[in-house]
Protein backbone atom coordinates (compact mmCIF):
# COMPACT_ATOMS: atom_id res chain seq x y z
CA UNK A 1 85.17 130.22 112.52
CA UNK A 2 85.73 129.71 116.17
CA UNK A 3 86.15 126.01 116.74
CA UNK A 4 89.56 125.73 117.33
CA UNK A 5 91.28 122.36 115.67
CA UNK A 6 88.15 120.17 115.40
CA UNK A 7 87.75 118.88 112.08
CA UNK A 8 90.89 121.07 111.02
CA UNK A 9 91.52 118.54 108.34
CA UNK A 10 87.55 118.12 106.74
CA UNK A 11 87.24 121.88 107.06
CA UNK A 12 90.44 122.87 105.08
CA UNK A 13 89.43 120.26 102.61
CA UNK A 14 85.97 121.48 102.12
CA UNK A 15 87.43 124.77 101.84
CA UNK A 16 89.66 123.74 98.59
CA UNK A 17 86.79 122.15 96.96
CA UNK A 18 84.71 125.33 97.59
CA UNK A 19 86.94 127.55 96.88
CA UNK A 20 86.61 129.25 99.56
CA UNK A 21 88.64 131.44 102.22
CA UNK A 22 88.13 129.42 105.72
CA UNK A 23 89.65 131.38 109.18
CA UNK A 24 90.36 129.08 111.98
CA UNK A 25 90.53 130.39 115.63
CA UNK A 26 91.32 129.98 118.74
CA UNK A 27 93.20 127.14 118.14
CA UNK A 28 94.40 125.32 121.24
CA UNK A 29 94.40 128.50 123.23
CA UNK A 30 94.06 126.52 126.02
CA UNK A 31 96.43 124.38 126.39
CA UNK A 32 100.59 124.46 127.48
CA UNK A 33 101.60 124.29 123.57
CA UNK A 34 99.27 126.69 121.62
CA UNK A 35 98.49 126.46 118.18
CA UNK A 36 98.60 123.93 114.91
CA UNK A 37 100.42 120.96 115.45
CA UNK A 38 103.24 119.70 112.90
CA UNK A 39 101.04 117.51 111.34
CA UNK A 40 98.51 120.06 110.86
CA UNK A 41 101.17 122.02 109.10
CA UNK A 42 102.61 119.58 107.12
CA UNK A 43 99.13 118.82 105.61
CA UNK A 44 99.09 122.52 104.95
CA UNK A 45 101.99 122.64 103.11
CA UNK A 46 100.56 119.79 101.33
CA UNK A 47 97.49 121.42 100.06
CA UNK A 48 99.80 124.42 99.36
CA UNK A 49 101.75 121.93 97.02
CA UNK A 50 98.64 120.39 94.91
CA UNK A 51 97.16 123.41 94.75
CA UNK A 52 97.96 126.89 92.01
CA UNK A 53 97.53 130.15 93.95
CA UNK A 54 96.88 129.28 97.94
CA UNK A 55 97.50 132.18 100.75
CA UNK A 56 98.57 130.89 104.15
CA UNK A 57 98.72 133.28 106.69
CA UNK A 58 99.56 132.02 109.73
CA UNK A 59 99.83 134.33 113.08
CA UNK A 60 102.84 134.31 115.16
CA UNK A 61 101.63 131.67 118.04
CA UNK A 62 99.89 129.64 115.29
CA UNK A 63 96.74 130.14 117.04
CA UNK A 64 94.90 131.73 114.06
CA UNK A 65 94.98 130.47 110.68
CA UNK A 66 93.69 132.22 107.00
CA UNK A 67 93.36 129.47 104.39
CA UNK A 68 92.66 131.37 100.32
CA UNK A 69 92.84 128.28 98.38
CA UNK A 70 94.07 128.40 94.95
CA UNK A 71 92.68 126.08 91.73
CA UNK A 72 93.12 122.50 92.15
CA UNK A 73 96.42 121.77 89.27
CA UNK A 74 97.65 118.34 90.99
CA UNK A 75 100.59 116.92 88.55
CA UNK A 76 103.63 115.29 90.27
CA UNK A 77 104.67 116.68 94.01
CA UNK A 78 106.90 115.09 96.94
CA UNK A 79 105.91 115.37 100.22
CA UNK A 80 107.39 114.40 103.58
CA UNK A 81 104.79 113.83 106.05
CA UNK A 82 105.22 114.28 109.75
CA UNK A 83 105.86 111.39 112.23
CA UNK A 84 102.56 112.44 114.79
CA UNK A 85 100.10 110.82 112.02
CA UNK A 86 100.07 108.12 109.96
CA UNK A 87 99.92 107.79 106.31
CA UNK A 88 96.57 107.72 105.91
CA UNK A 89 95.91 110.83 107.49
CA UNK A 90 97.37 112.74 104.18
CA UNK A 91 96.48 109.82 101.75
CA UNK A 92 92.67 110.44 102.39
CA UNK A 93 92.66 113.90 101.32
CA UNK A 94 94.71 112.91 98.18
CA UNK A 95 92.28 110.52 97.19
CA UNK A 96 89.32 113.07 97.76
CA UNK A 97 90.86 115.91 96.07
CA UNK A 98 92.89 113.84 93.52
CA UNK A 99 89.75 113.46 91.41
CA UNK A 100 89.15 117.15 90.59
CA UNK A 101 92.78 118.17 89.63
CA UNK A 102 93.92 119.77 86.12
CA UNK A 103 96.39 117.66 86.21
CA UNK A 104 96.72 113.49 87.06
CA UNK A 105 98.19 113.21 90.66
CA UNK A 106 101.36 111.18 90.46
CA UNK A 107 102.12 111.69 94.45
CA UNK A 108 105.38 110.57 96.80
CA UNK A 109 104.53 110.64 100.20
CA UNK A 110 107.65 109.89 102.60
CA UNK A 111 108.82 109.59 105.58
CA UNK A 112 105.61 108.66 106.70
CA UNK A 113 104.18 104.95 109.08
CA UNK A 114 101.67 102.67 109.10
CA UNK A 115 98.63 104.10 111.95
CA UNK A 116 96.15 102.22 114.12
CA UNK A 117 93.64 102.69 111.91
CA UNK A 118 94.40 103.70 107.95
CA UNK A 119 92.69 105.01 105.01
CA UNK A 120 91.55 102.22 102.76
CA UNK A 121 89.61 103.37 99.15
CA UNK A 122 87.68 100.35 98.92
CA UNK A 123 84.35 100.55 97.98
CA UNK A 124 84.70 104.20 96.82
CA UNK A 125 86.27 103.25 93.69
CA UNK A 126 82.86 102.40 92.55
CA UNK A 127 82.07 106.26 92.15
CA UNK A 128 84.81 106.54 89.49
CA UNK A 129 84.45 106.25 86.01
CA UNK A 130 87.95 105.62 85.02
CA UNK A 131 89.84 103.85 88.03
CA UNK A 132 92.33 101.92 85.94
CA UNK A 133 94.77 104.05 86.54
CA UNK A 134 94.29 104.40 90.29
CA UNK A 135 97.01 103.19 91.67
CA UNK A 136 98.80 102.73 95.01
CA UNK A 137 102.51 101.21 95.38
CA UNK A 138 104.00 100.87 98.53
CA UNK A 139 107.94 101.59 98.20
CA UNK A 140 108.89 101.38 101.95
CA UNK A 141 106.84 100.27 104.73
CA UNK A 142 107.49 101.86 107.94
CA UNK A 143 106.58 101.85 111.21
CA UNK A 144 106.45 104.05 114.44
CA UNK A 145 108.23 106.59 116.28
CA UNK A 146 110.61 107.02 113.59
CA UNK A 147 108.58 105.92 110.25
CA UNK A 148 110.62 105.84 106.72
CA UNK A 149 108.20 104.72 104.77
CA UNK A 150 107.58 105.80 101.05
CA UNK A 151 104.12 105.33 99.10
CA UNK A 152 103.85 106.64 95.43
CA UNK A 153 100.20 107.49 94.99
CA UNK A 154 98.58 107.81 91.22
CA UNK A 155 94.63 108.87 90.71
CA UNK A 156 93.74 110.48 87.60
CA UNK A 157 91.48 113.11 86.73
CA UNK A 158 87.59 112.46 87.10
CA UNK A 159 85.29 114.64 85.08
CA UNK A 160 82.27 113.45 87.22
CA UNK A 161 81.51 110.99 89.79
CA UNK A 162 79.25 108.19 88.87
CA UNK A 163 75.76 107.97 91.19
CA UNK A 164 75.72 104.54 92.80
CA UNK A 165 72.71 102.56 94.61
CA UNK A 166 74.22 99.89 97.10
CA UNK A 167 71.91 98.47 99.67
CA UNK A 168 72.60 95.29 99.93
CA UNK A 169 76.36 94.46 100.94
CA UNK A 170 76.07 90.67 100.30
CA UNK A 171 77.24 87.15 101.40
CA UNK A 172 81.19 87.27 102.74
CA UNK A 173 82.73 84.76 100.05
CA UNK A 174 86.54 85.21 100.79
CA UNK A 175 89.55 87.24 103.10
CA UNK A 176 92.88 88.07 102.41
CA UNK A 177 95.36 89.92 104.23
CA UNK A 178 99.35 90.73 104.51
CA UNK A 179 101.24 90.01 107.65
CA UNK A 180 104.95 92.32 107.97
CA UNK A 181 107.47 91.97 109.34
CA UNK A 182 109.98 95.17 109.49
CA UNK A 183 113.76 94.92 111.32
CA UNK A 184 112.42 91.79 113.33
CA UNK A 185 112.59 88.25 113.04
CA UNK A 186 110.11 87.28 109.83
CA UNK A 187 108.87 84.45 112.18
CA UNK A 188 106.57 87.27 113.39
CA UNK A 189 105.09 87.32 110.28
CA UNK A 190 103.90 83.76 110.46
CA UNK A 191 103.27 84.26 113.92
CA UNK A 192 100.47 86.58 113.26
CA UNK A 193 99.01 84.76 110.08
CA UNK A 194 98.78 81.29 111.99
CA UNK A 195 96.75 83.35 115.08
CA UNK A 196 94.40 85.48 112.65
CA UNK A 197 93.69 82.91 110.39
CA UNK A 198 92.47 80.11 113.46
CA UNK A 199 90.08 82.78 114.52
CA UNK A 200 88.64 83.90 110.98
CA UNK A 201 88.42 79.75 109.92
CA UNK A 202 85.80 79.43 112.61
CA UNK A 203 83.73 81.53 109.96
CA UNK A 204 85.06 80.77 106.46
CA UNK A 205 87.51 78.87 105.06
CA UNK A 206 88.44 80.89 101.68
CA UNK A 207 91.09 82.88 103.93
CA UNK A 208 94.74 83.57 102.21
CA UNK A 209 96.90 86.09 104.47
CA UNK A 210 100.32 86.80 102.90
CA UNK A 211 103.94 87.79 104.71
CA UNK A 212 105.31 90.53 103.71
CA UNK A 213 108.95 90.49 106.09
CA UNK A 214 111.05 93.45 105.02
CA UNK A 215 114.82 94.19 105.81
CA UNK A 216 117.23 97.40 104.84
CA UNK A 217 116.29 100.36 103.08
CA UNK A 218 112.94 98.71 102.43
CA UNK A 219 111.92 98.41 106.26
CA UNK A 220 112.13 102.07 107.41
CA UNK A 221 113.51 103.25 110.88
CA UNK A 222 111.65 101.30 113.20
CA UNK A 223 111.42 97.70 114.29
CA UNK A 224 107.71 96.77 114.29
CA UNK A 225 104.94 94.15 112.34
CA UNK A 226 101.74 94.98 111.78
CA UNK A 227 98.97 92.75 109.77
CA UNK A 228 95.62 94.37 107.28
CA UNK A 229 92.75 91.91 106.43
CA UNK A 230 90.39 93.03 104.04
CA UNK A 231 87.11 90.34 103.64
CA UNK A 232 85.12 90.62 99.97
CA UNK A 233 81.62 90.20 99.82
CA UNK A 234 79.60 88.63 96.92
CA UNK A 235 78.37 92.27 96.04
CA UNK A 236 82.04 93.53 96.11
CA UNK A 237 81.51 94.90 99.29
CA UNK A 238 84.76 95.53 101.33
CA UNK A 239 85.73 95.73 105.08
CA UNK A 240 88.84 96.20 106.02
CA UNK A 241 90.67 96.16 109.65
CA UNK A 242 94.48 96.25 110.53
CA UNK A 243 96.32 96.63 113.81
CA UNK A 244 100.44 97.57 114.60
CA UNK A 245 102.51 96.77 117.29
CA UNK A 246 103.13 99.00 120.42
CA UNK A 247 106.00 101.23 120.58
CA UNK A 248 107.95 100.02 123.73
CA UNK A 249 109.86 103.60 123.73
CA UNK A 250 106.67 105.41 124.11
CA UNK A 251 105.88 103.30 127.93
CA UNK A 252 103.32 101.24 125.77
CA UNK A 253 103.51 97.70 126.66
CA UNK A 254 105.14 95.35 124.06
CA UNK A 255 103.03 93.62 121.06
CA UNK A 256 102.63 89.64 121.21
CA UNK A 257 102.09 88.85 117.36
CA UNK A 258 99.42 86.12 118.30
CA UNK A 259 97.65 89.24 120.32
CA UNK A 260 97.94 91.21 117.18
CA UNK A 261 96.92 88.68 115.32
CA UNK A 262 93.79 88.05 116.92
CA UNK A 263 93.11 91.75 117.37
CA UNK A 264 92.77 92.52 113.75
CA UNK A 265 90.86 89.37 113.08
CA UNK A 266 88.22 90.29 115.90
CA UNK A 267 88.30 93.86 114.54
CA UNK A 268 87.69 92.64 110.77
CA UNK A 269 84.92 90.21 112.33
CA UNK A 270 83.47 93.49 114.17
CA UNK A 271 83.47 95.90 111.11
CA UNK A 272 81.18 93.01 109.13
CA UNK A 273 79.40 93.07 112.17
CA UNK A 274 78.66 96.53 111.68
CA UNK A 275 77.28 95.76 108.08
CA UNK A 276 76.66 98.53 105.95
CA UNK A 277 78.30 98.76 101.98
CA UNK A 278 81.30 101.08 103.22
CA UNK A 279 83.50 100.45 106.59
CA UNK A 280 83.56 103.06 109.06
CA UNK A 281 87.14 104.65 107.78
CA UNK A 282 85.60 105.06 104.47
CA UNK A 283 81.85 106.74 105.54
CA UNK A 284 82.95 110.03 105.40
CA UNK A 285 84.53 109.82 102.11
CA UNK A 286 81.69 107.70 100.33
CA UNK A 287 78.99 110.86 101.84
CA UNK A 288 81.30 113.33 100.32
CA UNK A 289 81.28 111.71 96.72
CA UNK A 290 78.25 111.45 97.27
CA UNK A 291 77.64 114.91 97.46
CA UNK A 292 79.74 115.92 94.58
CA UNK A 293 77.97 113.23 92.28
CA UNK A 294 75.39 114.30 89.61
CA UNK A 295 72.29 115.14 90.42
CA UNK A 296 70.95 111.41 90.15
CA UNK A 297 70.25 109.99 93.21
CA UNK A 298 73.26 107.84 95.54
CA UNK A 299 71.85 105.64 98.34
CA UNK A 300 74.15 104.13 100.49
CA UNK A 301 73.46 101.42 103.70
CA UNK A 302 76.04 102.52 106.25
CA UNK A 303 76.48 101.24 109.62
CA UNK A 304 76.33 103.29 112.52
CA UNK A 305 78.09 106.64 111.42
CA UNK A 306 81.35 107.25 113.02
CA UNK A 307 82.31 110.40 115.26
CA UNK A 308 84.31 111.92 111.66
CA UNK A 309 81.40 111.12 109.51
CA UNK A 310 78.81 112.70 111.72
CA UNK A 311 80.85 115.92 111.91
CA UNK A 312 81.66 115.63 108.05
């Protein structure tokens, strides 16, 4: 396969759940610094790690990659995840590949920050049989350039996914959300809660957003707030939206918490917008169980399809 680094992540996961060998090309011949990434690598090593028999052969400018994936095993693994992605970037292809282990996944992800734009389950738990002992539990938050944050990440073994029928997404009866704080003032915090919440009570007044202000060990690296809203529908229908300050070392311009604040509340407003029974970070993931359900029929209402889930 000649397509360089596009979809390097849906293609090596397709590959494991296949079981089969993938070659990737030609990547990033192009450009000044040739070949996979860090993060790219790191999320090899990562399959490498949940995985029983994988052969990585890698060439010397990192421009061609052989991926022989071995049986899915899962159990209990550590993993340090690189600084140029964000926590959902590795937590995603837990969750997908979690489900078809040997083993249960019992997962610590470290060293890893909260992105733009993160993985949420959501709605997709509704393909699972046994989700009660799903879990997620979030150790250390942390935040960009330098992250330090620490997630422990439980799914347990699914024999088979359950077919599901959702077309209508329902009535919007209530939001919630948590506002951090992490090494700043927990002002912020409240700062971003009082400016989310005067935008989102113009629409419905069951809205509880939480702080969640976070000092020492328990605040990673980095100085930073961020806030996530999720809203519930009456059909258990979730959106989700969540937005991070700026890192001023990077020549971005600095975050105002009320313009954070009101960014994630116009973003949550824009994903119900959208409609649909899944959000647009979860399409991809809801067509793939989808795909790997029985052979009774799954009908989803999506919204328009997102760049990933179109090439998914």
């Amino acid at each position: 396969m000649c397509y360089g680094c596009n979809f390097f992540r849906q293609r090596l996961l397709l590959s494991v759940l296949s079981c089969k060998a993938v070659r990737i090309s030609e990547i990033r011949i192009l450009e000044d610094e040739p070949g996979l990434k860090e993060y790219e690598v790191s999320l090899v090593r990562l399959l490498d790690k949940i995985t029983n028999g994988t052969i990585v052969e890698l060439n010397e400018t990192g421009t061609s990659l052989y991926f022989q994936p071995g049986l899915l095993y899962g159990g209990s693994i550590e993993h340090e995840c690189s600084l140029q992605r964000g926590i959902g970037y590795y937590l995603e292809v837990l969750f997908m590949l979690g489900l078809f282990c040997k083993k249960p996944l019992h997962a610590t992800l470290t060293r890893c920050h909260k992105p733009f734009k993160d993985f949420y389950a959501g709605n997709n738990e509704k393909f699972i049989y046994n989700d009660e002992n799903l879990d997620l539990q979030i150790k250390k938050r942390g935040m960009r350039p330098l992250g330090g944050g620490e997630i422990v990440f439980k799914c347990p073994v699914g024999k088979q996914l359950r077919p599901i029928q959702l077309c209508d997404s329902g009535m919007i009866k209530r939001i919630r959300g948590t506002a951090y704080a992490l090494r700043v003032s927990p002002a912020m915090a409240n700062r971003i809660v009082d400016k989310a919440k005067g935008v989102l009570l113009n629409f419905l007044p069951d809205i509880y957003i939480s702080t969640d202000p976070r000092k020492g060990k328990q605040s990673g690296n980095s100085p930073g707030f961020g806030v996530h809203l999720t809203a519930e529908t009456t059909n258990g229908t979730i959106y989700s939206a969540e937005q991070v300050s700026n890192v001023v070392t990077n020549g971005e311009d600095p975050s105002l918490p009320e313009d954070l604040g009101e960014a994630a509340a116009q973003r949550l407003l824009y994903e119900i917008y959208l409609g649909g029974v899944v959000d647009s970070t979860s399409q991809s993931l809801a067509i793939l169980f989808m795909a790997l359900g029985q052979k009774d029929v799954s009908k989803i209402v999506t919204g328009p399809l997102t760049d990933c889930a179109i090439g998914f």
